[in-house]
Protein backbone atom coordinates (compact mmCIF):
# COMPACT_ATOMS: atom_id res chain seq x y z
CA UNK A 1 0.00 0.00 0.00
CA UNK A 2 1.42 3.57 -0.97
CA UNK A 3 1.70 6.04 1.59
CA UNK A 4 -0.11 9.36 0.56
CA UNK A 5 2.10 12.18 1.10
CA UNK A 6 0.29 15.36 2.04
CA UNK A 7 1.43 18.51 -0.25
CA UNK A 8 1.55 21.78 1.40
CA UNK A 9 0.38 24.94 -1.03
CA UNK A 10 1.45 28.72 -0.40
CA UNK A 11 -0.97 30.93 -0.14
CA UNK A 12 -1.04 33.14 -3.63
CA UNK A 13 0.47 36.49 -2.50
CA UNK A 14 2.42 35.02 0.80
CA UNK A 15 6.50 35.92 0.22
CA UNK A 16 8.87 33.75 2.95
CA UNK A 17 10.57 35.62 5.05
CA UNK A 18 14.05 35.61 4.44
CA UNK A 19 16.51 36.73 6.69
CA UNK A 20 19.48 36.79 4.08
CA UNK A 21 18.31 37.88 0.54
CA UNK A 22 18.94 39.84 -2.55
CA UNK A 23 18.54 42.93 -0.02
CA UNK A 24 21.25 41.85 1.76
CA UNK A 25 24.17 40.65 -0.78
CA UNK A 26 22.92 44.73 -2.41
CA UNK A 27 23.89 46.23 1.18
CA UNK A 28 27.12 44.09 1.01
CA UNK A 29 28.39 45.19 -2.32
CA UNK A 30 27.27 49.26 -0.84
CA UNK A 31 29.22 47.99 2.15
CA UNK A 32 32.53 47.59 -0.56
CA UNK A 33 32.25 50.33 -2.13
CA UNK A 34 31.49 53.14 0.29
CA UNK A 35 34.20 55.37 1.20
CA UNK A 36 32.63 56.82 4.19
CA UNK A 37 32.97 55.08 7.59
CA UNK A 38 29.72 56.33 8.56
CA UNK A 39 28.17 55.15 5.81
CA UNK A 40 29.67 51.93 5.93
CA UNK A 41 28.64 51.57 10.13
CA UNK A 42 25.29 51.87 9.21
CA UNK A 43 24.79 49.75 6.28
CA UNK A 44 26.23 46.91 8.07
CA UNK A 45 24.30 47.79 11.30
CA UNK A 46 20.59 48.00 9.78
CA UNK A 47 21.04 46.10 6.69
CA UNK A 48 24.25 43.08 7.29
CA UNK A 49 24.63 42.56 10.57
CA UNK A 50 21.30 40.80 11.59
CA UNK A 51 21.66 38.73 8.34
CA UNK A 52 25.06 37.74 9.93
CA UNK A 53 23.56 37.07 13.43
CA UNK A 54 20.83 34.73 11.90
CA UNK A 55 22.95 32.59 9.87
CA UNK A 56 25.28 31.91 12.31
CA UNK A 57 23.02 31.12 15.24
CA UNK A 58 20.59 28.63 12.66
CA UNK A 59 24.00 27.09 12.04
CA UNK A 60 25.13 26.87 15.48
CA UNK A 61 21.73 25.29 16.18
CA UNK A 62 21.52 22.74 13.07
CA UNK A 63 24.57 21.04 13.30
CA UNK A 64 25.16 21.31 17.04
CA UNK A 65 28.09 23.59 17.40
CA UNK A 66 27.00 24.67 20.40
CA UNK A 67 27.47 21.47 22.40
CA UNK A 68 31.73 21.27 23.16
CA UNK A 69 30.95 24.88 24.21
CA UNK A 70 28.09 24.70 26.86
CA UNK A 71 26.51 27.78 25.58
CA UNK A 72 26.27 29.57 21.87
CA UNK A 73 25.93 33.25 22.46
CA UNK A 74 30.22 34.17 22.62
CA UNK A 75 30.48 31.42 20.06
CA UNK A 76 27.93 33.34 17.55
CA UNK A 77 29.24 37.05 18.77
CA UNK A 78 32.92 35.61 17.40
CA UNK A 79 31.80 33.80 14.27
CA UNK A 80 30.08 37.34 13.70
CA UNK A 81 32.63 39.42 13.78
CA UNK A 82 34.95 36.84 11.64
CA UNK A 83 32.20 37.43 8.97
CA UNK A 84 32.84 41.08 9.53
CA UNK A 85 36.19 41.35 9.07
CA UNK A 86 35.97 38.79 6.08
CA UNK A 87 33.76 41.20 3.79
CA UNK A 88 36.26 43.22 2.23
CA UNK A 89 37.43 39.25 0.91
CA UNK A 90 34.01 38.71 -0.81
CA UNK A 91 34.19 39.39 -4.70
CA UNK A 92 30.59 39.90 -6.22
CA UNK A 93 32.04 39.79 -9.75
CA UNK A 94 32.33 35.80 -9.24
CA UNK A 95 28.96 35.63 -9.44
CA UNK A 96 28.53 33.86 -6.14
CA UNK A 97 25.45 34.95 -3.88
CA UNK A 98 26.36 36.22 -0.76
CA UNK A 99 24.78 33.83 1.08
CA UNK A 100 26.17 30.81 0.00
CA UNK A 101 29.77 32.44 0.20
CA UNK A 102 28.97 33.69 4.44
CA UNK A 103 27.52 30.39 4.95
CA UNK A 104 30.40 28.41 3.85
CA UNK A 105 32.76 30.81 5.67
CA UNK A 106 30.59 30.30 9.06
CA UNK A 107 30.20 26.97 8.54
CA UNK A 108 34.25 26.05 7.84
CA UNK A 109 35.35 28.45 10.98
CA UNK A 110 32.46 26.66 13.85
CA UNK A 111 33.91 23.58 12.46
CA UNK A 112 37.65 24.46 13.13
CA UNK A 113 35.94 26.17 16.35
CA UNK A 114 34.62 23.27 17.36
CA UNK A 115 37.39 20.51 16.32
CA UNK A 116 39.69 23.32 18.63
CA UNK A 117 37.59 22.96 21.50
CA UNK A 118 36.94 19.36 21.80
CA UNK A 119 40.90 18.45 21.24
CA UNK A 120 41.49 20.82 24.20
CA UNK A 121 38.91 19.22 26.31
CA UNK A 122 40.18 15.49 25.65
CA UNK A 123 43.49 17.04 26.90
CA UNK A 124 42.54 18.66 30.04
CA UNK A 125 40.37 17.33 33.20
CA UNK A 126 39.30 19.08 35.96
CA UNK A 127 40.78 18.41 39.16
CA UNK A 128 37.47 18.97 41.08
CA UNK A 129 35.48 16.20 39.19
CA UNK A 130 36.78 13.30 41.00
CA UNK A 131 34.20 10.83 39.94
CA UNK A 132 34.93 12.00 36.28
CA UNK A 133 38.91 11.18 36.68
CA UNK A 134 40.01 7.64 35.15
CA UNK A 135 42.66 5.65 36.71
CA UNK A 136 44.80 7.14 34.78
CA UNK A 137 44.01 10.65 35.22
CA UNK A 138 44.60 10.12 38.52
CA UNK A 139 48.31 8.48 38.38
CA UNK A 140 48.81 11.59 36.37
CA UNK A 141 47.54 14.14 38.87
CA UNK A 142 49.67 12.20 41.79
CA UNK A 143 52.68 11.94 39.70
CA UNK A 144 52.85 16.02 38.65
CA UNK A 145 52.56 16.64 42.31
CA UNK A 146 55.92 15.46 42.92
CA UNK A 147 58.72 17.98 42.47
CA UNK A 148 61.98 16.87 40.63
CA UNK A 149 64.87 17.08 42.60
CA UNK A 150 67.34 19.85 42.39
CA UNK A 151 70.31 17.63 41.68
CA UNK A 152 67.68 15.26 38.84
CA UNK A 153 67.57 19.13 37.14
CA UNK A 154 70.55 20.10 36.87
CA UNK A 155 71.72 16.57 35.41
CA UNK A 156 69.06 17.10 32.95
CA UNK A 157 69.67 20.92 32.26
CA UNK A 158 73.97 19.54 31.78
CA UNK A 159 72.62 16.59 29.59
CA UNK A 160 70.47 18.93 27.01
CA UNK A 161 74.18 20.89 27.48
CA UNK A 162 76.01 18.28 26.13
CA UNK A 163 73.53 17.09 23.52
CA UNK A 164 74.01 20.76 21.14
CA UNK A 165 77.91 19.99 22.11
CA UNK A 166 77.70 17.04 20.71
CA UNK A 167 75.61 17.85 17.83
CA UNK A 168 77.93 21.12 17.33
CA UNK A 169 80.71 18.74 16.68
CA UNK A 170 78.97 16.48 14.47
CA UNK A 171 78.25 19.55 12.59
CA UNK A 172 82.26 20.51 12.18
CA UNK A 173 82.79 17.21 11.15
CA UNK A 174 80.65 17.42 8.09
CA UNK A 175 81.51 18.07 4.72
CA UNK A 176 78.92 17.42 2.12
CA UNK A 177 76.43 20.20 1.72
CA UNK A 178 73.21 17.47 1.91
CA UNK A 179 74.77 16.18 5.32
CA UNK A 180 75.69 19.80 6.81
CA UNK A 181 71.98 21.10 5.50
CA UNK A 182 70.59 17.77 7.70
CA UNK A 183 72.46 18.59 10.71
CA UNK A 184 71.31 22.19 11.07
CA UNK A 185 67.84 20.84 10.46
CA UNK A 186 68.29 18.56 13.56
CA UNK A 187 69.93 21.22 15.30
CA UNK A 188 66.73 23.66 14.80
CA UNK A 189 64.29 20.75 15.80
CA UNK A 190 66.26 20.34 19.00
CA UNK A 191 66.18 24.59 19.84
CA UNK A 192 62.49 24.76 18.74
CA UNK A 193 60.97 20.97 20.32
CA UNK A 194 59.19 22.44 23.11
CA UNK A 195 57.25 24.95 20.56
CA UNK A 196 56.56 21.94 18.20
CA UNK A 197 53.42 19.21 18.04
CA UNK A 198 55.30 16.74 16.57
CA UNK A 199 52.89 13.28 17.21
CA UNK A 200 54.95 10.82 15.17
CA UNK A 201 57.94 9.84 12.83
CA UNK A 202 56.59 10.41 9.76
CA UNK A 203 55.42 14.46 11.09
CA UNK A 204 59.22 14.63 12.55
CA UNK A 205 60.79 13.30 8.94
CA UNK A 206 58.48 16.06 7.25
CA UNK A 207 59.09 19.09 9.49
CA UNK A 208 63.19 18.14 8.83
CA UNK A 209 62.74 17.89 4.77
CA UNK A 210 60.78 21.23 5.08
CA UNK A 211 64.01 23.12 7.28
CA UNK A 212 66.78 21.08 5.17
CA UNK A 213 65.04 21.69 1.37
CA UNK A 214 66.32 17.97 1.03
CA UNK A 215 64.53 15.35 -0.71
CA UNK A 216 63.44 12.37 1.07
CA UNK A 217 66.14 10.12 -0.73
CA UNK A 218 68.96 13.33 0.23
CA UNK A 219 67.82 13.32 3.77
CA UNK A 220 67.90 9.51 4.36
CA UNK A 221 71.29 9.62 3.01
CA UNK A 222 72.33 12.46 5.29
CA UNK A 223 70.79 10.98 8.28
CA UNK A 224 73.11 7.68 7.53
CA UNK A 225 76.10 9.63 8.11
CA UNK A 226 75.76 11.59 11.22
CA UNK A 227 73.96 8.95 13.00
CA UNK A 228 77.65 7.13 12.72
CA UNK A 229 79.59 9.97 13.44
CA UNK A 230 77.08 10.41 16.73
CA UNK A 231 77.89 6.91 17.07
CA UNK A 232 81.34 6.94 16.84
CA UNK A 233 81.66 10.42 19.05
CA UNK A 234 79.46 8.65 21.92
CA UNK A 235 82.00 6.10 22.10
CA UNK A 236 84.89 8.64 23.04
CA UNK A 237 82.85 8.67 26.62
CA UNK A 238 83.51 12.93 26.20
CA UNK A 239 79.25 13.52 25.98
CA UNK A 240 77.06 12.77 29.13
CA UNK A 241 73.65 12.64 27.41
CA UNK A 242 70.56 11.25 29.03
CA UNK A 243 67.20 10.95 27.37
């Protein structure tokens, strides 16, 4: 049996009310090509700004961006004024509506927004929620309560010490361009590691091609050589490194 689907008919005369029309992509163009701040305050006051405020709150509300948040209202005022200060960047003469280019901006920064905000909560827990902590977060609260001992950093503080020593040295020993290139790559990765989110191998062997300009064949080849002249200088019983 075929289900009868009920058709709904507008009313001759009725318009929809849109909140983001033709009205508004004309008061965004007007918005471009005034001159006169004033001018330009109050077009996108009356005429862009509650256009702006509308999308962004139906699309905080239709695809949940709200929720990593607990709330929507700071979350809509900063997608807003992104959308502001992206309006100069819209280009009419494409023939793209104004609409579908503001949505797709909103849309693309919540989702960054959002992605943001739920990486930082997996990496944080709150101390207070006890009955939220795992076993784990636990061990991990207990063990950052314990203060290294003066003498554990300053073996660590001499060991980093001798590590750019020994990487210094290395360095002199080098003659081929590739191989000298590779070693000031490792060198920078070493000075910079505490600014870097480096999650694997693969991310480490990437950010070093990018600071060397070597190929991935080049860099292998590189890497081959100092890792024996490391070896070979560890040996000598002159570098103290601990890691």
């Amino acid at each position: 049996m075929k289900k009868k689907f009920k058709r709904i008919r507008r009313k001759r005369g009725s318009k929809t009310n849109l909140y983001f029309d033709s009205n508004t992509h004309d008061a965004i163009v007007k918005f471009q090509n005034s001159e006169c701040k004033k001018e330009k305050s109050k077009t996108y006051i009356d005429e862009i700004f509650p256009a702006f405020d509308k999308l962004v709150e139906n699309l905080i509300f239709i695809h949940g961006f709200s929720k990593p948040f607990g709330g929507h209202e700071s979350l809509k005022s900063d997608c807003v004024t992104f959308l502001y200060e992206t309006l100069e960047k819209f280009d009419p003469s494409r023939g793209t509506k104004a609409f579908s280019y503001f949505n797709v901006v909103a849309k693309n920064w919540l989702i960054i927004q959002s992605k943001k905000r739920i990486k930082s909560n997996r990496r944080h827990v709150s101390i207070d929620d006890i009955l939220s902590l795992s076993h784990g977060d636990k061990l991990a609260i207990e063990t950052h309560k314990t203060v290294p001992a003066q003498d554990s950093k300053i073996i660590k503080r001499e060991s980093i010490e001798s590590l750019f020593q020994l990487m210094e040295n290395i360095r002199e020993r080098l003659k081929n361009e590739n191989e000298i290139a590779c070693m000031e790559a490792i060198i920078t990765l070493f000075k910079n590691i505490e600014d870097l989110d480096l999650l694997n191998k693969r991310a480490v062997f990437v950010y070093m091609r990018d600071l060397s300009n070597l190929n991935p064949k080049q860099l292998s080849v590189a890497m081959s050589v100092i890792r024996k002249h490391y070896k070979d200088l560890l040996k000598t019983g002159d570098f103290d490194v601990f890691f």
